[in-house]
Protein backbone atom coordinates (compact mmCIF):
# COMPACT_ATOMS: atom_id res chain seq x y z
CA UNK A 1 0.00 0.00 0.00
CA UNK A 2 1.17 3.26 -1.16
CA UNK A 3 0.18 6.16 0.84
CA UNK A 4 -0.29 9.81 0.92
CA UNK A 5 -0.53 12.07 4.43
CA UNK A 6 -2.04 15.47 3.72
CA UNK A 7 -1.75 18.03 6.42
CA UNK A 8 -3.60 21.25 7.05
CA UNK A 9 -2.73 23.46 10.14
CA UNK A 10 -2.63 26.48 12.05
CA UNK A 11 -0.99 27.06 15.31
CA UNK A 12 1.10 24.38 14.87
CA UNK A 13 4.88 24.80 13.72
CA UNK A 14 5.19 23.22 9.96
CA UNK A 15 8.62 21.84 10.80
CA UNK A 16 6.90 20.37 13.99
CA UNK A 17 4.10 18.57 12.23
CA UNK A 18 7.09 17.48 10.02
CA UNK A 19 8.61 15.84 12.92
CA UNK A 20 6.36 13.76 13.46
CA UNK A 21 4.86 11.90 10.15
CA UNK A 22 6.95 9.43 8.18
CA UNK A 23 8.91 11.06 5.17
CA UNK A 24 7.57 8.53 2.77
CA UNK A 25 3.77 9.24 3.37
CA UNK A 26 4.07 13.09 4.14
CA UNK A 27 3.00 15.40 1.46
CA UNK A 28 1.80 18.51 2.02
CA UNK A 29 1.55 20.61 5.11
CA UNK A 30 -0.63 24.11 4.50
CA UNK A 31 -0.43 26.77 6.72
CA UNK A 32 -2.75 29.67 5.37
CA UNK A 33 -5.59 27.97 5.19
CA UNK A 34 -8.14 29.58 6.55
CA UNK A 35 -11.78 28.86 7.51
CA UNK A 36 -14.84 30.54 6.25
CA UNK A 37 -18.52 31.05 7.05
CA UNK A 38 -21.99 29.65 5.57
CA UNK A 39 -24.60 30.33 7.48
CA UNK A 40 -24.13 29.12 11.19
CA UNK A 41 -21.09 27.01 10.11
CA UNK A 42 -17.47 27.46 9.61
CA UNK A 43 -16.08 25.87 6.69
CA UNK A 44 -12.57 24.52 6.27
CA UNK A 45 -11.84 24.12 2.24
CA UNK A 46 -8.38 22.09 1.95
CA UNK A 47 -6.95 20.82 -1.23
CA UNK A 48 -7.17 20.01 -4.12
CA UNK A 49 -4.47 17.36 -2.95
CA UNK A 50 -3.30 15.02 -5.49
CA UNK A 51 -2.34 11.31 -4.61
CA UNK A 52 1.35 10.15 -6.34
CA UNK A 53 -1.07 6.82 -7.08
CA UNK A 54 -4.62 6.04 -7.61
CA UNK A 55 -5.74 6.42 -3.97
CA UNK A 56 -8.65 3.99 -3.08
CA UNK A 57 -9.06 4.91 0.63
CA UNK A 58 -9.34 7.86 2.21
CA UNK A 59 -9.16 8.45 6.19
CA UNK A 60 -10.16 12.07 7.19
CA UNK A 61 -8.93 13.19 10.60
CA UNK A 62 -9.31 16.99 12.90
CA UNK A 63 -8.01 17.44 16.34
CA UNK A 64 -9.10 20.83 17.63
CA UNK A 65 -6.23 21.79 20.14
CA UNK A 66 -9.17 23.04 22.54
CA UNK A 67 -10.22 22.60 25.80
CA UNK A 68 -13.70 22.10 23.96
CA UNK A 69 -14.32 20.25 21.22
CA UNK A 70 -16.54 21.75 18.61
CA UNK A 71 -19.04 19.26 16.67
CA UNK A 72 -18.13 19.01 13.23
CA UNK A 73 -18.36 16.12 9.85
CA UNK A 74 -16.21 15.40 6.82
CA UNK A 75 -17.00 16.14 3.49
CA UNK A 76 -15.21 15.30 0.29
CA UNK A 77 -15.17 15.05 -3.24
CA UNK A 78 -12.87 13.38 -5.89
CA UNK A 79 -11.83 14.45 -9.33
CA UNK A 80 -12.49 11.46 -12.02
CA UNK A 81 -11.74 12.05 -15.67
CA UNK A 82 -11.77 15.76 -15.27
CA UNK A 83 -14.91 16.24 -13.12
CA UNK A 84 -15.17 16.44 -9.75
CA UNK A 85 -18.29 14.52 -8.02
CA UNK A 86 -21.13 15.64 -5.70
CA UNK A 87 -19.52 16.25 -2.07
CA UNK A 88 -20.32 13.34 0.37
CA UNK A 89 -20.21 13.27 4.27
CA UNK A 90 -19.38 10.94 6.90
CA UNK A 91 -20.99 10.88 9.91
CA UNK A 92 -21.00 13.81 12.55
CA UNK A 93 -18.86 14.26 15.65
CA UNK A 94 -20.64 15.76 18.27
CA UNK A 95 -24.00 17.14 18.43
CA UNK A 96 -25.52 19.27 15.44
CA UNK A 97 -27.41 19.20 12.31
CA UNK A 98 -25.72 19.75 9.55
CA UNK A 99 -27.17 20.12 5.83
CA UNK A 100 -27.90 16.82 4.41
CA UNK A 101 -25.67 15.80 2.13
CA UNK A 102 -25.49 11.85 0.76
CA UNK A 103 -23.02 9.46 1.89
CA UNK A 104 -22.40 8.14 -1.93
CA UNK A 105 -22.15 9.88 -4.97
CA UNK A 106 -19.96 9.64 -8.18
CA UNK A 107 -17.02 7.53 -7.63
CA UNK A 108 -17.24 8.12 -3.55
CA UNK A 109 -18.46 6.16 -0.50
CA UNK A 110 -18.49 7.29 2.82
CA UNK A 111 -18.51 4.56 5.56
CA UNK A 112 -19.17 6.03 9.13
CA UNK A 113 -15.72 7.66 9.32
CA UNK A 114 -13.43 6.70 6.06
CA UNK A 115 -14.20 6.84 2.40
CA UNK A 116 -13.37 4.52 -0.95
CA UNK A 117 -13.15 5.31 -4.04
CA UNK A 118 -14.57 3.46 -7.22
CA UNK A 119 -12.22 5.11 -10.29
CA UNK A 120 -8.72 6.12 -9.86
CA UNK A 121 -9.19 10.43 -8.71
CA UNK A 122 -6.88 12.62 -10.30
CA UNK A 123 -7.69 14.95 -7.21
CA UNK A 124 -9.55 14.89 -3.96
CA UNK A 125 -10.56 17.94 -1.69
CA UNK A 126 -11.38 18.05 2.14
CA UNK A 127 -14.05 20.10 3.76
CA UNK A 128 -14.15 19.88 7.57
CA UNK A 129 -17.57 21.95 8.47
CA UNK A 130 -17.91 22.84 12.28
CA UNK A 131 -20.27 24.87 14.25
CA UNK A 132 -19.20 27.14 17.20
CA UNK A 133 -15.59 28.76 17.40
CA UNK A 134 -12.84 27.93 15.37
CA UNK A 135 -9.88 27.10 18.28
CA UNK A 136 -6.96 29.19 17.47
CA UNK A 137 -4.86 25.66 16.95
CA UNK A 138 -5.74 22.69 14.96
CA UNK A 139 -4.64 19.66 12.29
CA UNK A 140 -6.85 18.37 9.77
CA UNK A 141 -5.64 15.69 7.64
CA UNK A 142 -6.69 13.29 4.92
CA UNK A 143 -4.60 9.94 4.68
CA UNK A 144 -5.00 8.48 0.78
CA UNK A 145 -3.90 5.02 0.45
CA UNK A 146 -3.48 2.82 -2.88
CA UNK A 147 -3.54 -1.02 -2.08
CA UNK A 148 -0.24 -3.12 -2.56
CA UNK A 149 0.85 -6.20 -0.78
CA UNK A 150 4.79 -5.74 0.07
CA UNK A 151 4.69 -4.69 4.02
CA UNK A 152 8.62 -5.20 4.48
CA UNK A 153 10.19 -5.39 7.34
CA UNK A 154 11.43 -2.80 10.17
CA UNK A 155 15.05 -1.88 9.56
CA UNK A 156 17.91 -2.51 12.43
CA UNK A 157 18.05 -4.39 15.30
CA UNK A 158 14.49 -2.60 16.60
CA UNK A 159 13.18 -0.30 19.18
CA UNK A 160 10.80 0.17 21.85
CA UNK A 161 8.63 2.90 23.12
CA UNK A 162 7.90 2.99 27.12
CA UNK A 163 3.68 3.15 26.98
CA UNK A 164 2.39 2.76 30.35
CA UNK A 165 0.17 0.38 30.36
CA UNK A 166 -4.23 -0.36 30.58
CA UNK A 167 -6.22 -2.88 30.71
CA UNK A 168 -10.14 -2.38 29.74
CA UNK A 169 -11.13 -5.57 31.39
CA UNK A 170 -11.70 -3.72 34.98
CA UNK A 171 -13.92 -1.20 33.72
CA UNK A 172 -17.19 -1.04 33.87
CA UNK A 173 -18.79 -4.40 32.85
CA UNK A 174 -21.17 -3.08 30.35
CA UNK A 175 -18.88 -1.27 28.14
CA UNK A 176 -15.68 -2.88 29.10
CA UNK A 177 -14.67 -5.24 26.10
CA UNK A 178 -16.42 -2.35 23.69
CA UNK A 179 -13.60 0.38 25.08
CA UNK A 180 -10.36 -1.46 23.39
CA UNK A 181 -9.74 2.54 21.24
CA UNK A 182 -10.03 4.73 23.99
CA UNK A 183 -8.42 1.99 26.52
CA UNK A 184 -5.65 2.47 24.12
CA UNK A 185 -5.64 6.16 23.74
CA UNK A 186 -5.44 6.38 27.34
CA UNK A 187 -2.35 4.76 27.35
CA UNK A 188 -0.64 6.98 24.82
CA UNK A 189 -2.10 10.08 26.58
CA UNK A 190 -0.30 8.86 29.67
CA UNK A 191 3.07 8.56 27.99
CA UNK A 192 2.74 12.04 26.36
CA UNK A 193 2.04 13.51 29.87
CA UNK A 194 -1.60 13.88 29.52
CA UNK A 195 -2.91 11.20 32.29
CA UNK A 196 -6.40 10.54 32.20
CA UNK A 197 -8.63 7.40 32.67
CA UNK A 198 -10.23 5.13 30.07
CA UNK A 199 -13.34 5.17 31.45
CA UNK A 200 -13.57 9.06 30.71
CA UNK A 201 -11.83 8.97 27.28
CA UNK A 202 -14.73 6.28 26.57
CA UNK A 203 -17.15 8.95 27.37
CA UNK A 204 -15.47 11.63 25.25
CA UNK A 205 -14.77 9.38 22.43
CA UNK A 206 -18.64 7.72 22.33
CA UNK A 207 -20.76 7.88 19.32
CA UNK A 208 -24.22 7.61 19.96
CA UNK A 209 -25.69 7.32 16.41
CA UNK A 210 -23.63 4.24 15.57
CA UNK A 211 -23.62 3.01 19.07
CA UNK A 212 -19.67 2.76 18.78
CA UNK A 213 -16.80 3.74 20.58
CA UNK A 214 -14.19 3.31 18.00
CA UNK A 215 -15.08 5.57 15.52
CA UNK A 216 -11.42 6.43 14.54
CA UNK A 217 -11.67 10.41 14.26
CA UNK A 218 -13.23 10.70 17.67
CA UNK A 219 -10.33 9.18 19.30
CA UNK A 220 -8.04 11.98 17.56
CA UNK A 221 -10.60 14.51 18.79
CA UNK A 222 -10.51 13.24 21.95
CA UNK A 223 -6.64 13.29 22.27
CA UNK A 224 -6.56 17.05 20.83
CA UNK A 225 -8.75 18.12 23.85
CA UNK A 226 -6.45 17.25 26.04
CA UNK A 227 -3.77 18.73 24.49
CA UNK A 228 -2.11 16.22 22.29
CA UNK A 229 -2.34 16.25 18.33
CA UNK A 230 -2.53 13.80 15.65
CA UNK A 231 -3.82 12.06 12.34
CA UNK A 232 -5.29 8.61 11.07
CA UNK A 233 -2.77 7.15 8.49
CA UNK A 234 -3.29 3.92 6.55
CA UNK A 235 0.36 2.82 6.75
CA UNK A 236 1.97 1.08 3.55
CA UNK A 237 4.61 -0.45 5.77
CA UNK A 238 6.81 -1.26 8.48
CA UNK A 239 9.22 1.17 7.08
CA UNK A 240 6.90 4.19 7.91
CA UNK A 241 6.05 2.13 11.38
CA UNK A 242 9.44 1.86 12.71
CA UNK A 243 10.36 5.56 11.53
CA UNK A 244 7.24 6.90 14.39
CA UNK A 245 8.66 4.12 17.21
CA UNK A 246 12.01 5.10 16.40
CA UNK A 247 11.11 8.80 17.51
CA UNK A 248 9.41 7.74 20.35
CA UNK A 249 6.07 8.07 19.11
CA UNK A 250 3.69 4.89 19.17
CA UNK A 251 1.35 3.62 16.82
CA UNK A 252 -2.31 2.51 18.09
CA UNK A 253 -3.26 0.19 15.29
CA UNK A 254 -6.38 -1.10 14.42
CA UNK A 255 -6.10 -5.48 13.84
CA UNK A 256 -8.51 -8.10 12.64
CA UNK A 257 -7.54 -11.68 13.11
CA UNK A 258 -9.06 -14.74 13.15
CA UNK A 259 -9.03 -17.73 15.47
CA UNK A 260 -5.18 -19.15 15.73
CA UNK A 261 -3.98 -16.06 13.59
CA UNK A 262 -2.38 -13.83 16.18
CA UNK A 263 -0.89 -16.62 19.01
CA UNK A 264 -0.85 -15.55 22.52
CA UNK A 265 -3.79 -12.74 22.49
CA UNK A 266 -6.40 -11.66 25.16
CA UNK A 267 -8.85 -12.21 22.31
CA UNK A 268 -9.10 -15.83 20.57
CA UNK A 269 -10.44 -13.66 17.25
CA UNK A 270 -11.66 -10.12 16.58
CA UNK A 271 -13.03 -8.21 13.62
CA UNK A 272 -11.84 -5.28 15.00
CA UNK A 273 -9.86 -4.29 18.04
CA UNK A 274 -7.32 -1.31 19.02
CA UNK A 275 -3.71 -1.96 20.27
CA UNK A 276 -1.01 0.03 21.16
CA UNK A 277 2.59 -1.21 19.21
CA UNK A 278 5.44 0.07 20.91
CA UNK A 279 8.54 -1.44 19.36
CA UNK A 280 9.57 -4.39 17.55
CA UNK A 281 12.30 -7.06 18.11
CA UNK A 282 13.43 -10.05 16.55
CA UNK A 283 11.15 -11.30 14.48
CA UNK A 284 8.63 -10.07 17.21
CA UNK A 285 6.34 -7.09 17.44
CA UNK A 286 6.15 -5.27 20.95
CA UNK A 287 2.09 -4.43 21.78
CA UNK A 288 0.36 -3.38 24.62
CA UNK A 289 -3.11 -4.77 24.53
CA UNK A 290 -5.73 -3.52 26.39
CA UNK A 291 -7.68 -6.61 26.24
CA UNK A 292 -5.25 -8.47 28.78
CA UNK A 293 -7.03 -9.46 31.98
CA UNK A 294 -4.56 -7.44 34.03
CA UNK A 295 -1.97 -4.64 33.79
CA UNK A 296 0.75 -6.50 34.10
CA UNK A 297 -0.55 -8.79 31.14
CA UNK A 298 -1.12 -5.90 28.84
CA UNK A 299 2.80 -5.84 27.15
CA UNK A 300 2.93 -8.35 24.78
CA UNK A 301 4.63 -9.93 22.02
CA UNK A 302 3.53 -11.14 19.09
CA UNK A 303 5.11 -12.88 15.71
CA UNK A 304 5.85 -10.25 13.61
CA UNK A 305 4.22 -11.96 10.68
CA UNK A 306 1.60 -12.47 12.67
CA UNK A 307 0.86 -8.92 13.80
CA UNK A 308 1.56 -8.19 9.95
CA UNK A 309 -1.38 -9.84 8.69
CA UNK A 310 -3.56 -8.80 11.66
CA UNK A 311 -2.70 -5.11 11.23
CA UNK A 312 -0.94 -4.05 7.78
CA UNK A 313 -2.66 -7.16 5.49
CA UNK A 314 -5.76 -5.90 6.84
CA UNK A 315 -5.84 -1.67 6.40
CA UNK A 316 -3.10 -0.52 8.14
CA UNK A 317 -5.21 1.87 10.29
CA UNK A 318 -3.40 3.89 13.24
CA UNK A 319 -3.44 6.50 14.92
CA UNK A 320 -0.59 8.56 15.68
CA UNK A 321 -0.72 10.98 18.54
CA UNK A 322 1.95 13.39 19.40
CA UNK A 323 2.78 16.47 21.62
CA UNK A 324 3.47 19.65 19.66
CA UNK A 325 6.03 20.64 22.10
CA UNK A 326 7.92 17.67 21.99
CA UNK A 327 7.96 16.17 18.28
């Protein structure tokens, strides 16, 4: 998988934000954008942004560096043989009602919080739309990804990231195996100096409408409220991995497996649970998973081919969270 990490910012150093995405996906960072009004909305127009290859998923992110979070959606539209399709929307992050706009049109799709794309764009542009005040810092991003099937493998000996660790398992018993993202976002929060429990992330991170708390751009949002930054990025391989671990910042990455795929988890199978990978090491890849029983159990290490086909074979997806003042 080839991919493509577009950045739009303000308040936040470009040479910072530089710091801390991998060189082979980073491709633009703008830094005059600037957000405009439609009625009782602000509107943030990015792009057009054009992929180096045929992008076929897209992963919107926005982390408001605010105390509050405003509520805001997605909306994009791709280019396709010189004409550029109907907007779409995924769903919305907090609560307001936005203008309708369809979830499919053209060559788009929009699936609760990411987007594919039918025809190879020649372009794609980003609208973040968000009611109340605009916080003086913030990242929006768009990760484009185009499918391949060499994942490599880290380079040197490897590396390893010290994330305290979480387990979910003690939390409350009704949403306890349902808070594996925030469980793990509390974790990185911790290591970046921003302590806070799970249990409160979960509530900050919740989406009612889908009854889900793992919709992937509320867990940036949630992490930007409490003063850390970062984007969703489909990563093409280990390469771009073990260049965030081996600047200290860790990866929570989103893995499917099923039963007897991924030896030694919490979970016998999953179609869909958040980890937090923190190094790598001969042959083996160094996780802290949430779903452990207890604390102590939460480090973990899996085959590296293993984790492979749980995590990169199967989207990639992770979120990478950062402090401004310390990338």
């Amino acid at each position: 998988m080839s991919t493509d990490l577009f950045l739009s910012a303000s308040g936040l150093d470009a040479a910072t934000l530089a710091r801390a995405v991998p060189p082979s996906c980073l491709r633009t960072i703008e830094t005059s954008t600037v957000w405009r009004r439609e009625g009782d909305d602000a509107l943030l127009d990015c792009g057009p942004w054009s992929p180096r290859r045929p992008a076929v998923h897209l992963l919107p992110a926005y982390a408001p560096i605010a105390p509050v979070a405003p509520p805001f959606r997605f909306e994009l539209s791709a280019r396709v043989a010189g004409a550029w399709s109907p907007w779409v929307a995924t769903v919305t992050l907090g609560r307001a009602e936005f203008p309708p706009l369809p979830t499919a049109a053209g060559a788009l799709t929009a699936d609760v919080d990411q987007l594919t794309v039918a025809h190879s764009p020649e372009a794609v542009r980003l609208r973040v739309r968000s009611r109340g005040p605009v916080p003086d810092a913030w990242l929006a991003s768009l990760s484009a990804a185009a499918v391949t099937r060499d994942f490599g493998a880290p380079p040197g000996a490897g590396t390893a990231v010290g994330v305290p660790a979480l387990s979910q398992v003690g939390e409350d018993a009704a949403i306890a195996m349902r808070i594996c993202s925030p469980t793990s976002v509390a974790m990185v929060l911790r290591y970046w100096g921003r302590p806070d429990t799970a249990a409160a992330v979960a509530a900050d991170v919740f989406h009612a409408d889908t009854d889900q708390y793992g919709v992937w751009p509320a867990a940036i949002r949630a992490a930007a409220v409490r003063g850390v930054a970062g984007y969703l990025l489909r990563f093409p391989d280990w390469t771009a991995a073990a260049w965030c671990l081996g600047r200290g910042i860790p990866i929570i990455a989103s893995i499917k497996y099923a039963t007897g795929e991924l030896r030694d988890a919490p979970l016998g199978a999953t179609t869909g649970h958040l980890v937090v990978l923190t190094g790598y090491t001969d042959g083996l890849a160094l996780v802290n998973d949430p779903a452990a029983a207890t604390v102590d159990a939460v480090p973990r290490r899996y085959r590296r081919d293993e984790f492979t086909r749980a995590w990169l074979a199967r989207g990639g997806i992770g979120y990478v969270l950062f402090d401004p003042a310390r990338a």
